[in-house]
PDB file of N, CA and C in Angstrom:
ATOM      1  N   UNK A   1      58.147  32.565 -35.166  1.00  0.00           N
ATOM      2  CA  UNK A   1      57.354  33.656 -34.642  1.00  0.00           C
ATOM      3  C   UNK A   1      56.724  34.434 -35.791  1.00  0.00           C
ATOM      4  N   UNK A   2      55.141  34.086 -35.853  1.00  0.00           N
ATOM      5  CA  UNK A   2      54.747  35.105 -36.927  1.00  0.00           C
ATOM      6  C   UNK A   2      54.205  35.857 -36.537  1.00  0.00           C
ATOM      7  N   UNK A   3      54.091  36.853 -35.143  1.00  0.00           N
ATOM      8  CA  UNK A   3      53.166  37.837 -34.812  1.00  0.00           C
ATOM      9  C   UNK A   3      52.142  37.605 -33.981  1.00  0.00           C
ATOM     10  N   UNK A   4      51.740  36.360 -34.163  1.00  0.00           N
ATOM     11  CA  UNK A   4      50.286  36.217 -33.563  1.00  0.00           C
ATOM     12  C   UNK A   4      50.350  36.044 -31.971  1.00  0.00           C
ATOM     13  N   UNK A   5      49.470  36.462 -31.563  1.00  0.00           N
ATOM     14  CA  UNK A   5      49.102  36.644 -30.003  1.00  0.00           C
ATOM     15  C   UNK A   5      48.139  35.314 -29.834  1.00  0.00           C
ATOM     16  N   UNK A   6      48.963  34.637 -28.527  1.00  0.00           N
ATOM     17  CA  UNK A   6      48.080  33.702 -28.198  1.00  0.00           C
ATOM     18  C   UNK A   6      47.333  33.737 -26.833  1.00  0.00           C
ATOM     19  N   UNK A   7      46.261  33.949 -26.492  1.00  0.00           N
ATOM     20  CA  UNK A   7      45.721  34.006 -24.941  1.00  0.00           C
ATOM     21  C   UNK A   7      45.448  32.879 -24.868  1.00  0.00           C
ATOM     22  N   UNK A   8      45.663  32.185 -23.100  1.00  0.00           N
ATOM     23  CA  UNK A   8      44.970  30.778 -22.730  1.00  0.00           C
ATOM     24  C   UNK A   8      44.777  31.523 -21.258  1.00  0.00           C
ATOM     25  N   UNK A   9      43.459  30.821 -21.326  1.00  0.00           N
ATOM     26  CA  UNK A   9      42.290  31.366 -20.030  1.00  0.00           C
ATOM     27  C   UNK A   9      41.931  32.918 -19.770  1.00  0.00           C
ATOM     28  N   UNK A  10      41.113  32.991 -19.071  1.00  0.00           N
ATOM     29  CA  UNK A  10      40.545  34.392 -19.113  1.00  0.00           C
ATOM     30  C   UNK A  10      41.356  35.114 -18.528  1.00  0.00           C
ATOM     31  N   UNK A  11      40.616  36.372 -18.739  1.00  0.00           N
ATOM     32  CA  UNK A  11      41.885  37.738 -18.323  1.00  0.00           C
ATOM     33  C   UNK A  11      41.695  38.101 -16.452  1.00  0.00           C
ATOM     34  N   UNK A  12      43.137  38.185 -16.475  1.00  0.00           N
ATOM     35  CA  UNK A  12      43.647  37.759 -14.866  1.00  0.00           C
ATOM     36  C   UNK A  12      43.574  39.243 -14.332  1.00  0.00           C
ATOM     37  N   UNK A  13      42.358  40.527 -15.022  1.00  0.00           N
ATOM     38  CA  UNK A  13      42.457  41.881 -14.016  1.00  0.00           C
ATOM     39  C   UNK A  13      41.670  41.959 -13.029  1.00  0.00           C
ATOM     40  N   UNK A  14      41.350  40.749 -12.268  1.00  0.00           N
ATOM     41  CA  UNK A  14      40.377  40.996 -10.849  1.00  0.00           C
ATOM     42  C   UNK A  14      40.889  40.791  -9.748  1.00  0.00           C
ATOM     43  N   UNK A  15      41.988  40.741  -9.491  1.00  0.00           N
ATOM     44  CA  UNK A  15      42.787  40.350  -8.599  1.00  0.00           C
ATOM     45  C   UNK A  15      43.133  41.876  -7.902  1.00  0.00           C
ATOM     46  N   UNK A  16      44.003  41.506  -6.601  1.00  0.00           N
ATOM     47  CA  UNK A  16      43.932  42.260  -5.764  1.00  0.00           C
ATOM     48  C   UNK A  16      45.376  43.194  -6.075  1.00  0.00           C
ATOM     49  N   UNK A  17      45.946  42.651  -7.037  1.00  0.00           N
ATOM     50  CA  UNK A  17      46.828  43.459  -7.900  1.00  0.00           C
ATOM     51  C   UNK A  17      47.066  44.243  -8.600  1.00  0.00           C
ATOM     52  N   UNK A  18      45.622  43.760  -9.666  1.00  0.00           N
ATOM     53  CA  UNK A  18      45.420  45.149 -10.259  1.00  0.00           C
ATOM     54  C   UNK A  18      44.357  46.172  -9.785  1.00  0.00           C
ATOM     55  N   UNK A  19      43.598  46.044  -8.498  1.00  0.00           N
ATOM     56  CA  UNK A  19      42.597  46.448  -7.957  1.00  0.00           C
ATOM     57  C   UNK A  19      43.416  46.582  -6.347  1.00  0.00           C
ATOM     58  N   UNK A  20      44.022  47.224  -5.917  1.00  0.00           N
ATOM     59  CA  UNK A  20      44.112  46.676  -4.272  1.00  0.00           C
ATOM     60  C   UNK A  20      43.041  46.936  -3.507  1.00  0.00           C
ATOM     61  N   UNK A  21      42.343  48.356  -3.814  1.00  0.00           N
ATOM     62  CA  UNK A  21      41.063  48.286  -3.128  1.00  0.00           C
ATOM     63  C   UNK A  21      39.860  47.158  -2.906  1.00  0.00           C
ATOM     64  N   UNK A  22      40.276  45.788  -3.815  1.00  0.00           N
ATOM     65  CA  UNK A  22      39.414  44.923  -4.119  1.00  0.00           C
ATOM     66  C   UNK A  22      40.020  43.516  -3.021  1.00  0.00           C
ATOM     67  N   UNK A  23      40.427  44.574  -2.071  1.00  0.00           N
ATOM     68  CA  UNK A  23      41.177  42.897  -1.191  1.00  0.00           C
ATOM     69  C   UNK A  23      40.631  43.494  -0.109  1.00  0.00           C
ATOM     70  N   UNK A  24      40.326  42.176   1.211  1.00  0.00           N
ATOM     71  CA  UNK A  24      39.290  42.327   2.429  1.00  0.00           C
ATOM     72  C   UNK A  24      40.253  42.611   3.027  1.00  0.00           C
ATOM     73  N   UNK A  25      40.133  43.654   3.937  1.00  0.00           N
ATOM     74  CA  UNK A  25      41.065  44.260   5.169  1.00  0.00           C
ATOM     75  C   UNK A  25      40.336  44.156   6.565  1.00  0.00           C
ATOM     76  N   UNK A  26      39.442  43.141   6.479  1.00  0.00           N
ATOM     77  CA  UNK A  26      38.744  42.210   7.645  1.00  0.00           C
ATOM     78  C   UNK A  26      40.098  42.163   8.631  1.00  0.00           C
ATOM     79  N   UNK A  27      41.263  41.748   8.410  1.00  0.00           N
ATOM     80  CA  UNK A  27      42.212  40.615   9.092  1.00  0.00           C
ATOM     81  C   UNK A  27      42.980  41.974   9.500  1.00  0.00           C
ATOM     82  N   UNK A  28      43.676  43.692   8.640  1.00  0.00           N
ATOM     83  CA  UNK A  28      43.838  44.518   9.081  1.00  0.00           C
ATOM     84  C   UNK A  28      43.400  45.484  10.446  1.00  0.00           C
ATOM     85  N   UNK A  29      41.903  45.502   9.922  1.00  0.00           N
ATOM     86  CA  UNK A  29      40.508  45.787  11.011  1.00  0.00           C
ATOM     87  C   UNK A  29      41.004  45.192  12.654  1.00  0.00           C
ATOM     88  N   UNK A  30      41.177  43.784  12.110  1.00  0.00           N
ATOM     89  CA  UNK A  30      41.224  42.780  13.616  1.00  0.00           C
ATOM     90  C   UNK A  30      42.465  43.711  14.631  1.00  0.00           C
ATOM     91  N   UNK A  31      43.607  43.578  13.497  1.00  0.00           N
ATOM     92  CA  UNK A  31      44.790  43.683  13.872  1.00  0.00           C
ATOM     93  C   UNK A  31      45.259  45.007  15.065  1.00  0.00           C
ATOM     94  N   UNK A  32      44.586  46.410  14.123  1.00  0.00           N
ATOM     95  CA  UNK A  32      44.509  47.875  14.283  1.00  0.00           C
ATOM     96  C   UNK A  32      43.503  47.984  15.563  1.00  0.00           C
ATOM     97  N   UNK A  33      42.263  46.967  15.837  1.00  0.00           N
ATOM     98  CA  UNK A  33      41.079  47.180  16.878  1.00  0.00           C
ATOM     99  C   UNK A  33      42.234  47.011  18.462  1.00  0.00           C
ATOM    100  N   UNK A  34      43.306  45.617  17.938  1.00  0.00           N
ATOM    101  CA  UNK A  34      44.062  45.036  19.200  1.00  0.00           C
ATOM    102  C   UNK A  34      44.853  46.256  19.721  1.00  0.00           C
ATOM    103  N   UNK A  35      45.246  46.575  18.583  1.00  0.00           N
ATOM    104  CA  UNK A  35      46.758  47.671  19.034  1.00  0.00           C
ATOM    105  C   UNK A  35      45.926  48.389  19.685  1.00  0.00           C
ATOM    106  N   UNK A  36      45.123  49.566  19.382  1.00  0.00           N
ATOM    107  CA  UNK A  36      44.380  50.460  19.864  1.00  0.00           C
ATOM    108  C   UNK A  36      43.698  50.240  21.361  1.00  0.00           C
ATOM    109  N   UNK A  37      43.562  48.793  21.146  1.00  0.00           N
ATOM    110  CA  UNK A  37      43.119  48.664  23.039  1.00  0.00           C
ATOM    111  C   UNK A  37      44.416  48.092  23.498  1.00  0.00           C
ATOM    112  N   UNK A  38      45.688  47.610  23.120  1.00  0.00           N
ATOM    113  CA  UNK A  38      46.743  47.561  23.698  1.00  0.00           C
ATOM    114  C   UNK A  38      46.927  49.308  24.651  1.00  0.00           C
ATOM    115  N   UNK A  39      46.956  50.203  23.656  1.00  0.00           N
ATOM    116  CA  UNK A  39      47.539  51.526  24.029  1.00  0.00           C
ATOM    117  C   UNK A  39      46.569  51.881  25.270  1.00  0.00           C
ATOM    118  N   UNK A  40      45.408  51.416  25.047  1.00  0.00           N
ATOM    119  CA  UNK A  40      44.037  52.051  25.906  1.00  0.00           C
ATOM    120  C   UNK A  40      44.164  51.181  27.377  1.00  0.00           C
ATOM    121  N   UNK A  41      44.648  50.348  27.506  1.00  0.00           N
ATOM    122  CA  UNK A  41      44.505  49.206  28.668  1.00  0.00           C
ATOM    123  C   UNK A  41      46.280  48.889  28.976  1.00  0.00           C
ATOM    124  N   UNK A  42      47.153  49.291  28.095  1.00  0.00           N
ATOM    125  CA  UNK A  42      48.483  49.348  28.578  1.00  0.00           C
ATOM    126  C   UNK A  42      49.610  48.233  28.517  1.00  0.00           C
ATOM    127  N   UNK A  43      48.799  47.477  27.928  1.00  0.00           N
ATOM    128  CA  UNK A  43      49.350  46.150  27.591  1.00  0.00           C
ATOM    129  C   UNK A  43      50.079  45.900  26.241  1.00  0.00           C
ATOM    130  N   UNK A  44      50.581  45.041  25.817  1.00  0.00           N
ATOM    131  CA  UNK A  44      51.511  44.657  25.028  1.00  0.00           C
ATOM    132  C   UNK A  44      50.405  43.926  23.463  1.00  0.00           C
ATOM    133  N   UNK A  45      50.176  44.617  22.623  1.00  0.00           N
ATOM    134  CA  UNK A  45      49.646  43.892  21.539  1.00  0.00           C
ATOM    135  C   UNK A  45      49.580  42.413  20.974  1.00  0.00           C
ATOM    136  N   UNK A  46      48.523  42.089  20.459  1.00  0.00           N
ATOM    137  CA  UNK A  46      49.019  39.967  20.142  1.00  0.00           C
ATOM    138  C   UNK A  46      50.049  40.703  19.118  1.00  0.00           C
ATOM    139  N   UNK A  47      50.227  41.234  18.174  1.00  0.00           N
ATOM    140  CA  UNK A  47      50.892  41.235  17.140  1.00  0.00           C
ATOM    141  C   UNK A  47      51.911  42.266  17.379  1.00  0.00           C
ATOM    142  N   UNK A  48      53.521  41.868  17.346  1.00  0.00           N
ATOM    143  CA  UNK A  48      54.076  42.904  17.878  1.00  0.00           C
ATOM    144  C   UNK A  48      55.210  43.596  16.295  1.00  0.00           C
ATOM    145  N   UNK A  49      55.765  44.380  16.991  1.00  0.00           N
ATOM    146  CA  UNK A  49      56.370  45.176  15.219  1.00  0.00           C
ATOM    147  C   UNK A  49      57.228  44.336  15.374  1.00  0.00           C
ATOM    148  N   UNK A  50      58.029  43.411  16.334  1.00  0.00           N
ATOM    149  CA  UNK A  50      59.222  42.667  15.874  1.00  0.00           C
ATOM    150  C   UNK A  50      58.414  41.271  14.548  1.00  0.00           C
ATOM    151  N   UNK A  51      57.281  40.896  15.393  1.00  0.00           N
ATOM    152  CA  UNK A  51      56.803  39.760  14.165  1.00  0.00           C
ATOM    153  C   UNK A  51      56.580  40.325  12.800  1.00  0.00           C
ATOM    154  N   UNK A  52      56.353  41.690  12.244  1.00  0.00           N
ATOM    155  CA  UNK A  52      56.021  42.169  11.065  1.00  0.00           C
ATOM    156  C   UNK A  52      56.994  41.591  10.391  1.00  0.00           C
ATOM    157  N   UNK A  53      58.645  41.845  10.141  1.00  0.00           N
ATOM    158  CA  UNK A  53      58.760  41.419   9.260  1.00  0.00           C
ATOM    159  C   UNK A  53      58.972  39.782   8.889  1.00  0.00           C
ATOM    160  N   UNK A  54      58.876  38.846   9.683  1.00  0.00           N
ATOM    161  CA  UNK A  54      58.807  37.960   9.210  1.00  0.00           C
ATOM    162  C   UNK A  54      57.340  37.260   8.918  1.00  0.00           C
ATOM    163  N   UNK A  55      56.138  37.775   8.951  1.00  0.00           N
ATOM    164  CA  UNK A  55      55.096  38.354   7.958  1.00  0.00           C
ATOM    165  C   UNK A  55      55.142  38.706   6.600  1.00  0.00           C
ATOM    166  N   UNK A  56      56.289  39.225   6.216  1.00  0.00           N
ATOM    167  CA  UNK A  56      56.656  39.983   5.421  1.00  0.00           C
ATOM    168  C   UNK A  56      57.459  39.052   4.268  1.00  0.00           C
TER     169      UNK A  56
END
């Protein structure tokens, strides 16, 4: 080990990791439109809180 820094491939800060604002919440949108007409029409959501955590 003499100090030196080695980089291989370009730098990995565009990701939704170091940016979260930089990830599509298209699939959130979908999710939040269902619930909201679940509550409005009385019915049972496609996505229910028992499936979250194995989502997770």
């Amino acid at each position: 080990m003499n100090g030196q820094t080695v980089s291989v491939g370009g730098r990995q800060d565009g990701g939704g990791g170091a940016d979260p604002m930089a990830l599509d919440h298209a699939a959130h949108r979908v999710v939040l439109k269902d619930f909201l007409d679940a509550i409005r029409r009385g019915r049972e959501p496609a996505v229910s809180g028992r499936s979250a955590p194995a989502a997770q």
